[in-house]
C-alpha atoms as a PDB file:
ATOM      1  CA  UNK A   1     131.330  51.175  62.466  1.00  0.00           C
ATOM      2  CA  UNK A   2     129.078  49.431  64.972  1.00  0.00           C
ATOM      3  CA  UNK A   3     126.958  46.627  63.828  1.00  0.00           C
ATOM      4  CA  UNK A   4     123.233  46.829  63.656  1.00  0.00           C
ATOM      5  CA  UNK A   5     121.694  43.578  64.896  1.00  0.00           C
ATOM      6  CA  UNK A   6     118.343  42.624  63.987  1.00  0.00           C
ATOM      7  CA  UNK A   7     116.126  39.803  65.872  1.00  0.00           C
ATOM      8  CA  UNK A   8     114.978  38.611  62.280  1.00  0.00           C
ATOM      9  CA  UNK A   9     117.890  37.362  61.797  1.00  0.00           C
ATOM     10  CA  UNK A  10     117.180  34.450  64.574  1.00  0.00           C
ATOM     11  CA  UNK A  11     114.116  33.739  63.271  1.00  0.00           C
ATOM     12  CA  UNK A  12     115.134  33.223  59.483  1.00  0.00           C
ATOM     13  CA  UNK A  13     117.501  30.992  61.627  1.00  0.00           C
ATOM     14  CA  UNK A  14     114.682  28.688  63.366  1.00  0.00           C
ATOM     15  CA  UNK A  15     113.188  28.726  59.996  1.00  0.00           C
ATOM     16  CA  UNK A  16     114.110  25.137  59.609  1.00  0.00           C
ATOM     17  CA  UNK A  17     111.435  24.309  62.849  1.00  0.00           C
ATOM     18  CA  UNK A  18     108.630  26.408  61.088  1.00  0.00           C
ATOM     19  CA  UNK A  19     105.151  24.695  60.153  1.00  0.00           C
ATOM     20  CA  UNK A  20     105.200  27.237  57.119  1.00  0.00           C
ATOM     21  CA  UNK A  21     108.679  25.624  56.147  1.00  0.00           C
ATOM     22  CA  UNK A  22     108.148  23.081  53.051  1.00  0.00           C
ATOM     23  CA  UNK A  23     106.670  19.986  54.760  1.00  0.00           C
ATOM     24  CA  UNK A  24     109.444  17.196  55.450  1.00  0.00           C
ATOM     25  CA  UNK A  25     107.615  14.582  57.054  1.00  0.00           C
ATOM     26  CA  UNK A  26     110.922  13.149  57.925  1.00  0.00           C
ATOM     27  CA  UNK A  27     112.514  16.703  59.251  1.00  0.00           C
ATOM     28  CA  UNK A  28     109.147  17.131  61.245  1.00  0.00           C
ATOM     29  CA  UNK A  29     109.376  12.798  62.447  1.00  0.00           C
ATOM     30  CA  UNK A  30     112.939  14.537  63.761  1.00  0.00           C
ATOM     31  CA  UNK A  31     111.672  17.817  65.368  1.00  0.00           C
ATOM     32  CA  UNK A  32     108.936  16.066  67.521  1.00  0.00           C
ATOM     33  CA  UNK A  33     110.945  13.240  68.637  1.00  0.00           C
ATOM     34  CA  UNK A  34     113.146  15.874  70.439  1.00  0.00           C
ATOM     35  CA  UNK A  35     111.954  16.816  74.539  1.00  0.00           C
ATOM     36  CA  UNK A  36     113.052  21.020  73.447  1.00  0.00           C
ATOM     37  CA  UNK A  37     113.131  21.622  76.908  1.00  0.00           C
ATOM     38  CA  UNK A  38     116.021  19.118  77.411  1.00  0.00           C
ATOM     39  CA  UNK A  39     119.866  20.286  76.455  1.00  0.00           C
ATOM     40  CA  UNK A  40     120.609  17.047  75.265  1.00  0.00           C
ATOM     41  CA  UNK A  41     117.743  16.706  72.941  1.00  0.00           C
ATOM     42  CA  UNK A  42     117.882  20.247  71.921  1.00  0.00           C
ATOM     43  CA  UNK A  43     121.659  19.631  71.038  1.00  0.00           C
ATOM     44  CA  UNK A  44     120.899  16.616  69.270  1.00  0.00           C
ATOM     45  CA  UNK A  45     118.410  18.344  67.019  1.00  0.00           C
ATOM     46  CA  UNK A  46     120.145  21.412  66.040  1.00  0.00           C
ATOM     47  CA  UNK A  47     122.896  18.764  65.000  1.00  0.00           C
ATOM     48  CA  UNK A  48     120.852  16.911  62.969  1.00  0.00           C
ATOM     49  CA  UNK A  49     118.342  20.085  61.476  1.00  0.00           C
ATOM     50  CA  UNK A  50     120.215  23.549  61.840  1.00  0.00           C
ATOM     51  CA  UNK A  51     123.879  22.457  61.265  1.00  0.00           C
ATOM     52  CA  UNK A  52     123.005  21.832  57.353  1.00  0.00           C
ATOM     53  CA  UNK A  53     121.358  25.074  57.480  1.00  0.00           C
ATOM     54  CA  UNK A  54     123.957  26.926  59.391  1.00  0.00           C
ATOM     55  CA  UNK A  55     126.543  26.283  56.517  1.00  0.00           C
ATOM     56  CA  UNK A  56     124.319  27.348  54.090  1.00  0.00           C
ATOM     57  CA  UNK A  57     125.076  30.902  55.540  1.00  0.00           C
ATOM     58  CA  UNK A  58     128.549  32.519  54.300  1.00  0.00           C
ATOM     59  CA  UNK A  59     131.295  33.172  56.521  1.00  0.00           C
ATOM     60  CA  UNK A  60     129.822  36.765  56.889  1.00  0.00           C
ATOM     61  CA  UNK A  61     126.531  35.406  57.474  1.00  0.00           C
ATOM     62  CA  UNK A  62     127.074  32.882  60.066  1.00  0.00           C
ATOM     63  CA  UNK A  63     129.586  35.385  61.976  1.00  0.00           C
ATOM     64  CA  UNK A  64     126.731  38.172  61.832  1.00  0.00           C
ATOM     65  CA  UNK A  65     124.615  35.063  63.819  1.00  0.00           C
ATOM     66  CA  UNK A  66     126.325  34.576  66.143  1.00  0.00           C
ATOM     67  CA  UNK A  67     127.023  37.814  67.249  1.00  0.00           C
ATOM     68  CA  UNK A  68     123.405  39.287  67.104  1.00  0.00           C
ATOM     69  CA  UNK A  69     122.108  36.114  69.552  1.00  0.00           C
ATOM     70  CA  UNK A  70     125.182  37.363  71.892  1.00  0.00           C
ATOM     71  CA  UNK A  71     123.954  40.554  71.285  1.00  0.00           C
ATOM     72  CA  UNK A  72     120.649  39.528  72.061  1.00  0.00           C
ATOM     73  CA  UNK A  73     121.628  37.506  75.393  1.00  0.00           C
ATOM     74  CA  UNK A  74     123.810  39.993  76.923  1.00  0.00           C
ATOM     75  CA  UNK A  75     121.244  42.112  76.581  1.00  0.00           C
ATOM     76  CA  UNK A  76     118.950  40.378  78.195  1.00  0.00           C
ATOM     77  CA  UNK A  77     115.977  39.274  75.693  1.00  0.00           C
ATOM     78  CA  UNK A  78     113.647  37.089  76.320  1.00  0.00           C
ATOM     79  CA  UNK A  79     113.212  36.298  72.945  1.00  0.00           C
ATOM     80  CA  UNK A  80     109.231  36.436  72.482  1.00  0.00           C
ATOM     81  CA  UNK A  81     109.472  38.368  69.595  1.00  0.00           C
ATOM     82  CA  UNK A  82     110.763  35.766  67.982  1.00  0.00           C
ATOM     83  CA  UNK A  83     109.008  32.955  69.365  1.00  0.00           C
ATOM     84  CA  UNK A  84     105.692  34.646  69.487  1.00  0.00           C
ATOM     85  CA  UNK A  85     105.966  34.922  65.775  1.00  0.00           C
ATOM     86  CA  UNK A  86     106.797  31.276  65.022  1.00  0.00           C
ATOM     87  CA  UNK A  87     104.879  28.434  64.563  1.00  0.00           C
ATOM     88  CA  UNK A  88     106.578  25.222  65.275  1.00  0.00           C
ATOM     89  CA  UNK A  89     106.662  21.484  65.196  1.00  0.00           C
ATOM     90  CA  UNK A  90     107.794  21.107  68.889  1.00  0.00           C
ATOM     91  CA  UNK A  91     105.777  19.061  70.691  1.00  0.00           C
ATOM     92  CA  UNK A  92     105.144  21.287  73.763  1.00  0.00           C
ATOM     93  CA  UNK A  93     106.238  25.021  73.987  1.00  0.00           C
ATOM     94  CA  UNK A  94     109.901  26.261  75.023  1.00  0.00           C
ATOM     95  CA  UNK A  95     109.439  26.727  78.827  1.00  0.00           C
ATOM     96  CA  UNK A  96     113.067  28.729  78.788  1.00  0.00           C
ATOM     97  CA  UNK A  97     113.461  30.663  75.772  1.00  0.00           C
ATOM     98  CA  UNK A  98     116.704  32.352  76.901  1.00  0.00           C
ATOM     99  CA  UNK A  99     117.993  28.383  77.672  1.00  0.00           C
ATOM    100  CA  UNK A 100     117.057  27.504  73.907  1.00  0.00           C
ATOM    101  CA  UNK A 101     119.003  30.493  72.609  1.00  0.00           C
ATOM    102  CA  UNK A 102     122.144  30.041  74.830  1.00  0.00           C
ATOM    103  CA  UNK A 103     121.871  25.893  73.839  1.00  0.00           C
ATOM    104  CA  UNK A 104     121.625  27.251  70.396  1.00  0.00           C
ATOM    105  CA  UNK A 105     124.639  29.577  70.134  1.00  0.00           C
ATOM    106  CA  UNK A 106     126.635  27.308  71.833  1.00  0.00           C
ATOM    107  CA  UNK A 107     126.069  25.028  68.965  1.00  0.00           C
ATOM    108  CA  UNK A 108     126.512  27.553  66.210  1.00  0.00           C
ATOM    109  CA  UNK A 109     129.672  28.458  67.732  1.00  0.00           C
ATOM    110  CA  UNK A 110     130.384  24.753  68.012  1.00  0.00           C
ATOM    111  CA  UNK A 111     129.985  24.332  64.175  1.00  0.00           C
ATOM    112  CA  UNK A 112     131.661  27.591  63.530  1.00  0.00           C
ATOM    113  CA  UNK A 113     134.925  26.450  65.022  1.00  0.00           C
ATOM    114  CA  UNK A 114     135.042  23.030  63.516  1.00  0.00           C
ATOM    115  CA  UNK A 115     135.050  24.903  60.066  1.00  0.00           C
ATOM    116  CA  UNK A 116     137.464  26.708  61.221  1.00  0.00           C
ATOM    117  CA  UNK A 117     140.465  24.234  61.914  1.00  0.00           C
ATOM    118  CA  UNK A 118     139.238  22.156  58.364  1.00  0.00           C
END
């Protein structure tokens, strides 16, 4: 059976950067310290925000993540139907939205695989 991969999916994932998310003053003191156009930074702030969030996911979950934003990549995206519909604390706009997403499933796959040898 071939999977079905939905772009919603991404952006229940930047939830966490959202303006409609519950306000955090200290998650949004976080989000706008971070330069989002910088791989560093960017790194730095999905280890500090979407790690937590990422392992709220199940096993399932977070494998079905991963695999729709390579899904998404390989084919291409540029990801403004995500972006377009999300409102966020960044400071200034993601100039490379395919840069944010590849930074970002590096990460996830990061996390993944240091829950897997625990």
């Amino acid at each position: 059976m071939k999977n079905s991969y939905d772009i919603w999916d991404i952006r229940s994932l930047l939830f966490v950067f959202d303006i409609e998310n519950t306000r955090d003053l200290k998650r949004e003191e976080i989000i706008v310290s971070k330069d989002v156009n910088d791989e560093q930074e960017l790194t730095e702030l999905f280890d500090v925000l979407m790690r937590p969030e990422f392992f709220i996911y199940s096993q399932k979950e977070r494998k079905l993540l991963i695999d729709t934003l390579e899904y998404f990549l390989d084919c291409g995206d540029n990801f403004d139907g995500v972006f377009s519909k999300i409102d966020t604390y960044f400071d200034e706009d993601v100039k490379d939205q395919r840069k944010f997403m590849t930074v970002l499933l590096g990460c996830l796959q990061r996390y993944q695989s240091e829950e897997d040898v625990k």
